[in-house]
N, C-alpha and C. Protein backbone atom coordinates (compact mmCIF):
# COMPACT_ATOMS: atom_id res chain seq x y z
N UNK A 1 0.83 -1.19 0.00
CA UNK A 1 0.00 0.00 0.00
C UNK A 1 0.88 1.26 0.00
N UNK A 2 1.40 1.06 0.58
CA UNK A 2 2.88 2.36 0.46
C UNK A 2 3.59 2.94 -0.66
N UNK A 3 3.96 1.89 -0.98
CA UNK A 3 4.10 1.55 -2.71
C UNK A 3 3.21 1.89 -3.49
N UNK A 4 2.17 1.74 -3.44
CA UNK A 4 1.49 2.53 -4.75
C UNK A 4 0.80 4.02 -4.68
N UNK A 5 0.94 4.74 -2.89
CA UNK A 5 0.80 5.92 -2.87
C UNK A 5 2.26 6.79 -2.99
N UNK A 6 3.21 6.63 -2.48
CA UNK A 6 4.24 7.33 -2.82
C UNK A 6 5.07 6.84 -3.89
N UNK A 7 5.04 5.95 -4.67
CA UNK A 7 6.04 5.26 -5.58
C UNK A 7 7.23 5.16 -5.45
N UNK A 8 8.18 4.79 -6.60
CA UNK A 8 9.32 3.64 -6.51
C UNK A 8 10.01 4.79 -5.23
N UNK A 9 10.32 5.94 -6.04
CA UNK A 9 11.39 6.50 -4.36
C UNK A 9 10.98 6.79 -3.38
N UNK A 10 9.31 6.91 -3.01
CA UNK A 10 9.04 7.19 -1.92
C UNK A 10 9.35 5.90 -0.86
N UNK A 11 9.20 4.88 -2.00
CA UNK A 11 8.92 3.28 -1.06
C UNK A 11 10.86 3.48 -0.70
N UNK A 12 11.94 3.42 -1.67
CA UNK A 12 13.21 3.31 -1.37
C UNK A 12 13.56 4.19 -0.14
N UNK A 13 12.89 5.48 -0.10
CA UNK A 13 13.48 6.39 0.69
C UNK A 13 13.69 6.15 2.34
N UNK A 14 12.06 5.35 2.24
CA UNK A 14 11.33 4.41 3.70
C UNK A 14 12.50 2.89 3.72
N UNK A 15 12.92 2.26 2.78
CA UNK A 15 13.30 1.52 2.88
C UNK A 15 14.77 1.90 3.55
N UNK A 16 15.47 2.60 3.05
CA UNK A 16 16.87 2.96 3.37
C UNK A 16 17.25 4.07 4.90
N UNK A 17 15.78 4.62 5.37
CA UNK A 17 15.82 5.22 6.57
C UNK A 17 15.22 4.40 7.35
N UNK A 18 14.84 2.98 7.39
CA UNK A 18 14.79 1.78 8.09
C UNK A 18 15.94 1.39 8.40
N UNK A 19 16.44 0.80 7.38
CA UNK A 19 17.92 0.25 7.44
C UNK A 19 18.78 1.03 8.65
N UNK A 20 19.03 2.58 7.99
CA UNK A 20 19.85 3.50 8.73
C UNK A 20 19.38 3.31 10.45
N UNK A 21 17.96 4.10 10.70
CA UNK A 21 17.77 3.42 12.30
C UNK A 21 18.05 2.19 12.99
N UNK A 22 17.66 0.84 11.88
CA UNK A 22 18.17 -0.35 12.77
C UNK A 22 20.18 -0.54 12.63
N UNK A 23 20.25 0.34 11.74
CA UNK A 23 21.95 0.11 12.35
C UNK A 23 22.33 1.11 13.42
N UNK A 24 21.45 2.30 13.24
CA UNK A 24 22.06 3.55 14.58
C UNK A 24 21.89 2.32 15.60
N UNK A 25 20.66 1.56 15.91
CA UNK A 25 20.66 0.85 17.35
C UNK A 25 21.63 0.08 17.60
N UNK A 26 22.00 -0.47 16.37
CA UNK A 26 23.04 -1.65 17.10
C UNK A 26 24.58 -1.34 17.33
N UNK A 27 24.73 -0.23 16.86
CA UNK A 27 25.97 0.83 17.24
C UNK A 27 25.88 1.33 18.55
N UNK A 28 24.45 1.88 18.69
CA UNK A 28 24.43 2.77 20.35
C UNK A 28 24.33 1.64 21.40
N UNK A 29 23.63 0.50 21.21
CA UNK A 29 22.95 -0.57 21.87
C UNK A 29 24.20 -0.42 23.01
N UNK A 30 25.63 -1.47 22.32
CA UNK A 30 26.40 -1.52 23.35
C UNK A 30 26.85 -0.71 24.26
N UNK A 31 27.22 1.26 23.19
CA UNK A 31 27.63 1.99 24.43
C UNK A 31 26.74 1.91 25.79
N UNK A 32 25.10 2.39 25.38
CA UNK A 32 24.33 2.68 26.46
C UNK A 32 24.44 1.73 27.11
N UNK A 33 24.31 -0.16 26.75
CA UNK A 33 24.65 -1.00 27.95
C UNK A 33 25.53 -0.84 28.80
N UNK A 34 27.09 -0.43 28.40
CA UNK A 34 28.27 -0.45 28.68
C UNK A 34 28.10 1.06 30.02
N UNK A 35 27.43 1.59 29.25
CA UNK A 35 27.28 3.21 29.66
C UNK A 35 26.33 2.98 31.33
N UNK A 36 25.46 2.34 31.41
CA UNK A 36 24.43 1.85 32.23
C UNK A 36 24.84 0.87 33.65
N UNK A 37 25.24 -0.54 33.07
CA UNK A 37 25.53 -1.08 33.67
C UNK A 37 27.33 -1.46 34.02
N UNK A 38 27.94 -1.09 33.26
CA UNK A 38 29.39 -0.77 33.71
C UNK A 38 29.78 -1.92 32.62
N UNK A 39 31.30 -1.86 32.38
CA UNK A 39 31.62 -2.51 32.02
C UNK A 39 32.61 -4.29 32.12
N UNK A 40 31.97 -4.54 33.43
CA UNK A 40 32.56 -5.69 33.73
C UNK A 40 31.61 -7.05 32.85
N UNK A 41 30.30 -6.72 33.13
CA UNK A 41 29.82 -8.32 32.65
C UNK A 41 29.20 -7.37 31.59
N UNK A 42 30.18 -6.88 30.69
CA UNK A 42 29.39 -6.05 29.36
C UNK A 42 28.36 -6.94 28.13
N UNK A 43 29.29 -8.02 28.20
CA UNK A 43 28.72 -8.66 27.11
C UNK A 43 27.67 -9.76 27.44
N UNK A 44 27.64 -9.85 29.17
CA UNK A 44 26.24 -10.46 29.25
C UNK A 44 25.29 -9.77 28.81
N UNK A 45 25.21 -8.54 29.51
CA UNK A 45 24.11 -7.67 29.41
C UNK A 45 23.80 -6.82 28.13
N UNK A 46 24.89 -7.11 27.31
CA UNK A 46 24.11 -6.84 26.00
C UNK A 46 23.79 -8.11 24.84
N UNK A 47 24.00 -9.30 25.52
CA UNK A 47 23.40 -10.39 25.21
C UNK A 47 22.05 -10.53 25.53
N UNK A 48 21.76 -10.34 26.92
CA UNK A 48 20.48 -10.06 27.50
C UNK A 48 19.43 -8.97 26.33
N UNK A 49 20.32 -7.52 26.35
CA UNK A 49 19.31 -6.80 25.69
C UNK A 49 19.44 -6.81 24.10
N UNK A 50 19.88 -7.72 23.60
CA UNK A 50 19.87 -7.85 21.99
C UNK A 50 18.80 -9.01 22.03
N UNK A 51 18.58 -9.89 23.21
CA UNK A 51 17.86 -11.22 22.93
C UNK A 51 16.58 -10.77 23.23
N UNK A 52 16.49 -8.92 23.79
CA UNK A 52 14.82 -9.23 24.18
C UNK A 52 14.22 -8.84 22.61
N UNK A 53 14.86 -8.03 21.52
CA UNK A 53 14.77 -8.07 20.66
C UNK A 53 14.00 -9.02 19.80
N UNK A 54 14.36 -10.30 20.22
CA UNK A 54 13.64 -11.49 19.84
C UNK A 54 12.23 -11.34 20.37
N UNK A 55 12.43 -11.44 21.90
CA UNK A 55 11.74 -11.44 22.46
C UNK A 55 10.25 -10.85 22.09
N UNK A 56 10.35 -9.67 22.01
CA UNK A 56 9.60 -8.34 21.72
C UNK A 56 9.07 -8.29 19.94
N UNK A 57 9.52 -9.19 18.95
CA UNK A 57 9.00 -9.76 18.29
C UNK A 57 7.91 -10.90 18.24
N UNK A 58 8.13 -11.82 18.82
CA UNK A 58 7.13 -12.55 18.88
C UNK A 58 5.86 -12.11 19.71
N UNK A 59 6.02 -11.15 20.30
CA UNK A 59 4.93 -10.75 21.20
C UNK A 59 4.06 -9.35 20.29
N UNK A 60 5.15 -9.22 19.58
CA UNK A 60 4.36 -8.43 18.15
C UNK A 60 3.27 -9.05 17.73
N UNK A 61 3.66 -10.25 17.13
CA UNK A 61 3.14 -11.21 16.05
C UNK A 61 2.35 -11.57 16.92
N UNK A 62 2.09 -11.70 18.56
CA UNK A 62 0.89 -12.47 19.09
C UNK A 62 0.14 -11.75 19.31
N UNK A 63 0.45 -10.08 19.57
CA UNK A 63 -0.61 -9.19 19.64
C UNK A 63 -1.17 -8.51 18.20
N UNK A 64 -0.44 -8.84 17.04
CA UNK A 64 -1.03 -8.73 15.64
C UNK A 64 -2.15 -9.96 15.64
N UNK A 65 -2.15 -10.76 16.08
CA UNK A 65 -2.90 -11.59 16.23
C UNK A 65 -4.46 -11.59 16.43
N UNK A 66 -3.86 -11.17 18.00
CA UNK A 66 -5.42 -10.84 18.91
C UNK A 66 -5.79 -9.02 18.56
N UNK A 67 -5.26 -8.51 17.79
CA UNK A 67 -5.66 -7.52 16.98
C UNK A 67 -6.16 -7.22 15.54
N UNK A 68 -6.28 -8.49 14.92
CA UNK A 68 -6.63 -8.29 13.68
C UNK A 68 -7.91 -7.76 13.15
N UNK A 69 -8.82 -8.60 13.96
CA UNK A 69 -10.35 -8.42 14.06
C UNK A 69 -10.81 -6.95 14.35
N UNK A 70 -9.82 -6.22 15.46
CA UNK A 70 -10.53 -4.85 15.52
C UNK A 70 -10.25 -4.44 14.19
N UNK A 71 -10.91 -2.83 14.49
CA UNK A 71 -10.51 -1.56 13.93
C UNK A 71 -8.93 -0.67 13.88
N UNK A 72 -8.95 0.29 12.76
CA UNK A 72 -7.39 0.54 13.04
C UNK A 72 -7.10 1.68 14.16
N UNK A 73 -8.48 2.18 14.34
CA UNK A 73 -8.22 3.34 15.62
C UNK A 73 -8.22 2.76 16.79
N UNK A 74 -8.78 1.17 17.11
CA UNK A 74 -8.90 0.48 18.11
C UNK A 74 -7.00 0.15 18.38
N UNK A 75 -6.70 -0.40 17.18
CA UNK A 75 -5.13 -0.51 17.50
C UNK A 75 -4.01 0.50 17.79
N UNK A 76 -4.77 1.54 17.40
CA UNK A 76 -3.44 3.14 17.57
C UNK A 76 -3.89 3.49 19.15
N UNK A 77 -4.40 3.05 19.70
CA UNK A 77 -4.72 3.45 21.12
C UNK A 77 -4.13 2.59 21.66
N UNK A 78 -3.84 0.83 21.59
CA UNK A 78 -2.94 0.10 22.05
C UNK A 78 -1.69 0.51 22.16
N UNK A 79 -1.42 0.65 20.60
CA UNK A 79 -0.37 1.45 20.75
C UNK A 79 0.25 2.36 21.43
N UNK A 80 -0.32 3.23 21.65
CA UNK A 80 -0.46 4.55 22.58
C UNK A 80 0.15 3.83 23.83
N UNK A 81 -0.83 3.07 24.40
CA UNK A 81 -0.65 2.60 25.63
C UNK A 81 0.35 2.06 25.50
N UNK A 82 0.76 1.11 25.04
CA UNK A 82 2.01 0.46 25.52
C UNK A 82 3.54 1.78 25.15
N UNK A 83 3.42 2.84 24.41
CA UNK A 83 4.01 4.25 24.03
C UNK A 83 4.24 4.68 25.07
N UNK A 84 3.32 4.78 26.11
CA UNK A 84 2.87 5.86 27.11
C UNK A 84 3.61 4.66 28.32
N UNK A 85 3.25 3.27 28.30
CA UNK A 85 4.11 2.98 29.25
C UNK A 85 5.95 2.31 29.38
N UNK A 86 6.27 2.79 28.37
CA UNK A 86 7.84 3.16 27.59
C UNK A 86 8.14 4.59 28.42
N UNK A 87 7.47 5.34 28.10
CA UNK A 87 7.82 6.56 28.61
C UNK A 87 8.10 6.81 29.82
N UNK A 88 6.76 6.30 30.56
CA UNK A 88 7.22 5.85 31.94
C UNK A 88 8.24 5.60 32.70
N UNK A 89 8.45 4.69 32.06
CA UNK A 89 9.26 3.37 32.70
C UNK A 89 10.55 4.02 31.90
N UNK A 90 10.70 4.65 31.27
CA UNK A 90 11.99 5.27 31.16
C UNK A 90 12.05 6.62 31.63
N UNK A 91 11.46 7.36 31.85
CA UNK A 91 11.38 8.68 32.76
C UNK A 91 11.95 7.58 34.26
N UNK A 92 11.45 6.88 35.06
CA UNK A 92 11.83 6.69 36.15
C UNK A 92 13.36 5.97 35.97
N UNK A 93 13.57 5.56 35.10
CA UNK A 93 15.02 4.91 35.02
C UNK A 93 16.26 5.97 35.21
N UNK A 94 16.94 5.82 35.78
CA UNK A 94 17.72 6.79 36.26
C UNK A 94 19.55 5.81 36.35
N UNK A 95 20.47 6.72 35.51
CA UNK A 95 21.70 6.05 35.38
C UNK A 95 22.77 6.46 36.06
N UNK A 96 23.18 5.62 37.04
CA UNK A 96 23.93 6.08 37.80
C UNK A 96 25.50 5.57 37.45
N UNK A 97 26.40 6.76 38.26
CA UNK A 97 27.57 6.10 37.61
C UNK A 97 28.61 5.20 38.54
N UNK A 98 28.35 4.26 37.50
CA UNK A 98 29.22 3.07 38.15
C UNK A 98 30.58 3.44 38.30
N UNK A 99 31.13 2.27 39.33
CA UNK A 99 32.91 2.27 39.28
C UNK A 99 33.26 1.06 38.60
N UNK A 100 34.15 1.05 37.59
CA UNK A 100 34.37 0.21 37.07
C UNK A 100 35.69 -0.63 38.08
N UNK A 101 36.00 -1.96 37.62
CA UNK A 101 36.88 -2.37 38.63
C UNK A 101 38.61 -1.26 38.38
N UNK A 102 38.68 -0.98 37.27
CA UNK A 102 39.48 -0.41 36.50
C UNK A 102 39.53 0.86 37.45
N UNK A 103 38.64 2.12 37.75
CA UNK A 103 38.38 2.91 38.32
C UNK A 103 38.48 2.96 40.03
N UNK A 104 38.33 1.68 40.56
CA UNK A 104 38.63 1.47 41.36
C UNK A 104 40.08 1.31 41.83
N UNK A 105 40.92 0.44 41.19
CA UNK A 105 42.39 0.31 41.31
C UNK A 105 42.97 1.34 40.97
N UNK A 106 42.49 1.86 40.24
CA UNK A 106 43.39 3.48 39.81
C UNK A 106 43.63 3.67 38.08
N UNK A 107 44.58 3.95 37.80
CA UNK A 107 44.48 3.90 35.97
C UNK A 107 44.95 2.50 35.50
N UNK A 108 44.63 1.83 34.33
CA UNK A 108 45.57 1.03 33.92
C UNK A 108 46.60 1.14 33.23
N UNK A 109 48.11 0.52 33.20
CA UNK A 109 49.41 0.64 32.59
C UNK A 109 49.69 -0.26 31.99
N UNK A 110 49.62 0.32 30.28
CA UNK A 110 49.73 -0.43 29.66
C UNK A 110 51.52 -1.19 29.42
């Protein structure tokens, strides 16, 4: 449907500023983990938050599901809601700054 209201470059233009956002994330992903939770168990925790990724897909596809049957203004209000509780829940998140073990001992020499 996109495609046949804006045509071939409108559809490319959408296609290639997709692309661009899902690579900004996976560039920032690690700093902000790293940035957040420190950098000792870095690569758990951005194992953790690359896998909810998955996660948060399939729960797409189950709420495309139990949404098909409505209306589309019935679904932009879901939306909303689960928007509105993102916001939330990141307004109260608050980043504090860690000591790394590194920071603790003093500088490292290489």
């Amino acid at each position: 449907m996109f495609y046949t209201q804006t045509g071939k470059w409108g559809y490319a233009i959408f296609v290639f500023s997709l692309f661009a956002c899902i690579g900004g994330s996976f560039s920032l992903i690690p700093a902000a983990t790293i940035k957040t939770f420190g950098s000792k168990n870095a690569t758990s925790n951005y194992g953790l938050v690359f896998t909810s990724g998955s996660v948060s897909a399939l729960f797409n596809v189950f709420l495309l599901n139990l949404t098909k049957e409505l209306k589309s203004q019935q679904v932009q209000w879901i939306i909303v809601g689960f928007l509105v509780c993102g916001l939330i829940s990141t307004s109260l998140f608050k980043i504090g700054r860690r000591r790394d073990s590194a920071q603790l001992t003093g500088s490292i020499k290489v």
